[in-house]
Protein backbone atom coordinates (compact mmCIF):
# COMPACT_ATOMS: atom_id res chain seq x y z
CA UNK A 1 0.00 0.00 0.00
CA UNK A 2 1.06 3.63 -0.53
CA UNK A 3 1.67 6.22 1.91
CA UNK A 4 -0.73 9.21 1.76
CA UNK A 5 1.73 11.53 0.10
CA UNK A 6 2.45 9.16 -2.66
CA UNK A 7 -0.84 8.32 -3.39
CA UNK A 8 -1.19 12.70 -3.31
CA UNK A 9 1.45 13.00 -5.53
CA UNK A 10 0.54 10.31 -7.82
CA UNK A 11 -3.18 11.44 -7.98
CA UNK A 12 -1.55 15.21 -9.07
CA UNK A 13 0.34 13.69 -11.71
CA UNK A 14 -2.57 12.04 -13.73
CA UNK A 15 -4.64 14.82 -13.36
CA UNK A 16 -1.57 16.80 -15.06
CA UNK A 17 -1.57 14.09 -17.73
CA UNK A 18 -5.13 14.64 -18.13
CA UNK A 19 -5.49 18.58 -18.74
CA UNK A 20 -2.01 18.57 -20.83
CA UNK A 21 -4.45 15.33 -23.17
CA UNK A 22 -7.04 17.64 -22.91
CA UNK A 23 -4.78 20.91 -24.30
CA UNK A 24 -3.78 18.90 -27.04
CA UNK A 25 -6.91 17.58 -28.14
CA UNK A 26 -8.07 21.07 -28.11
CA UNK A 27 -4.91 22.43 -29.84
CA UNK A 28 -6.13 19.56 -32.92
CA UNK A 29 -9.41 20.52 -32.78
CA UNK A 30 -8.81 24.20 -33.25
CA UNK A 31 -5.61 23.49 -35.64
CA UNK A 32 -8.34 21.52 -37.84
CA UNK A 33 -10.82 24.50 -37.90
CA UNK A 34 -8.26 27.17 -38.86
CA UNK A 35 -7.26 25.37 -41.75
CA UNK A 36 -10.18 23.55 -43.18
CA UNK A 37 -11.33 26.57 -45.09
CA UNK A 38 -8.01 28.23 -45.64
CA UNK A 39 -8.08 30.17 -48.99
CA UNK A 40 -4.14 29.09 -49.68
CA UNK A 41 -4.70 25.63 -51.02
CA UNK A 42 -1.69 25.05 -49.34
CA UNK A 43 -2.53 25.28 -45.79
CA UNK A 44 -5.73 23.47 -46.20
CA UNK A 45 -6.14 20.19 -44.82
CA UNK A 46 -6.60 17.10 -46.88
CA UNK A 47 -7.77 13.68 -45.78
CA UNK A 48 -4.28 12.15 -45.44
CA UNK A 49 -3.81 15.45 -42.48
CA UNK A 50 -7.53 14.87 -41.16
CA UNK A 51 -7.39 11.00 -40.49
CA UNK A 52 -4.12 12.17 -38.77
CA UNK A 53 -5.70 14.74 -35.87
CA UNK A 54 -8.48 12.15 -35.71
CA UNK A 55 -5.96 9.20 -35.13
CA UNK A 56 -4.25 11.62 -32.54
CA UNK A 57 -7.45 12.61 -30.50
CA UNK A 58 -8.45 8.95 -30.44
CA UNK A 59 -5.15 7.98 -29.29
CA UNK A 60 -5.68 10.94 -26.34
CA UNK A 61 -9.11 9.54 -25.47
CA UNK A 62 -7.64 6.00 -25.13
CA UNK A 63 -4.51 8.05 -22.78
CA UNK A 64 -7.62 9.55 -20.39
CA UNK A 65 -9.59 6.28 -20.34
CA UNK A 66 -6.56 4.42 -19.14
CA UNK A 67 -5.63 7.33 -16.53
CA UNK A 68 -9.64 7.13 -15.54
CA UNK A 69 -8.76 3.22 -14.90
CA UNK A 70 -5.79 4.04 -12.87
CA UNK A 71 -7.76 7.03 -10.98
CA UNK A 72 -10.24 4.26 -10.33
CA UNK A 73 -7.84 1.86 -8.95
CA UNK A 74 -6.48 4.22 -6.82
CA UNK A 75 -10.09 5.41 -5.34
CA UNK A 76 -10.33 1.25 -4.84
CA UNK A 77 -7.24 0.87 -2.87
CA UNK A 78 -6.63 4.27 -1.05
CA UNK A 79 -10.17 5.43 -1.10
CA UNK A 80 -9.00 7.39 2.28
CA UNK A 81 -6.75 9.23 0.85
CA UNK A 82 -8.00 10.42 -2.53
């Protein structure tokens, strides 16, 4: 079992990973407005660069479901102390 500090410092840590998934998922979302209806032909997206952002936000969802699981854990283990 972990001390309460760990299990503190631990619990801080996810919820870091979390909101720095969360910034990025927002940083693809907003990338992929700005540039969906560029008029430079150029800087508009095409469906090679869309199935990209959508692979990375789906690869952040899976990163927050997995830190939910672990979060979950935690509450099961050290429920006094989260």
């Amino acid at each position: 079992m972990l001390q309460a500090e760990s299990v503190d410092a631990f619990s801080e840590k996810i919820f870091s990973f979390i909101k720095q998934s969360e910034s990025r998922i927002s940083e693809n979302t907003k990338y992929e407005k700005e540039n969906m209806d560029g008029d430079d032909p150029d800087d508009k997206l095409d469906e090679e660069d869309l199935q990209v952002l959508k692979e990375e936000n789906k690869n952040e969802n899976e990163l927050q479901l997995s830190l939910a699981e672990i979060i979950g854990i935690l509450f099961k283990t050290h429920g006094d102390h989260c």
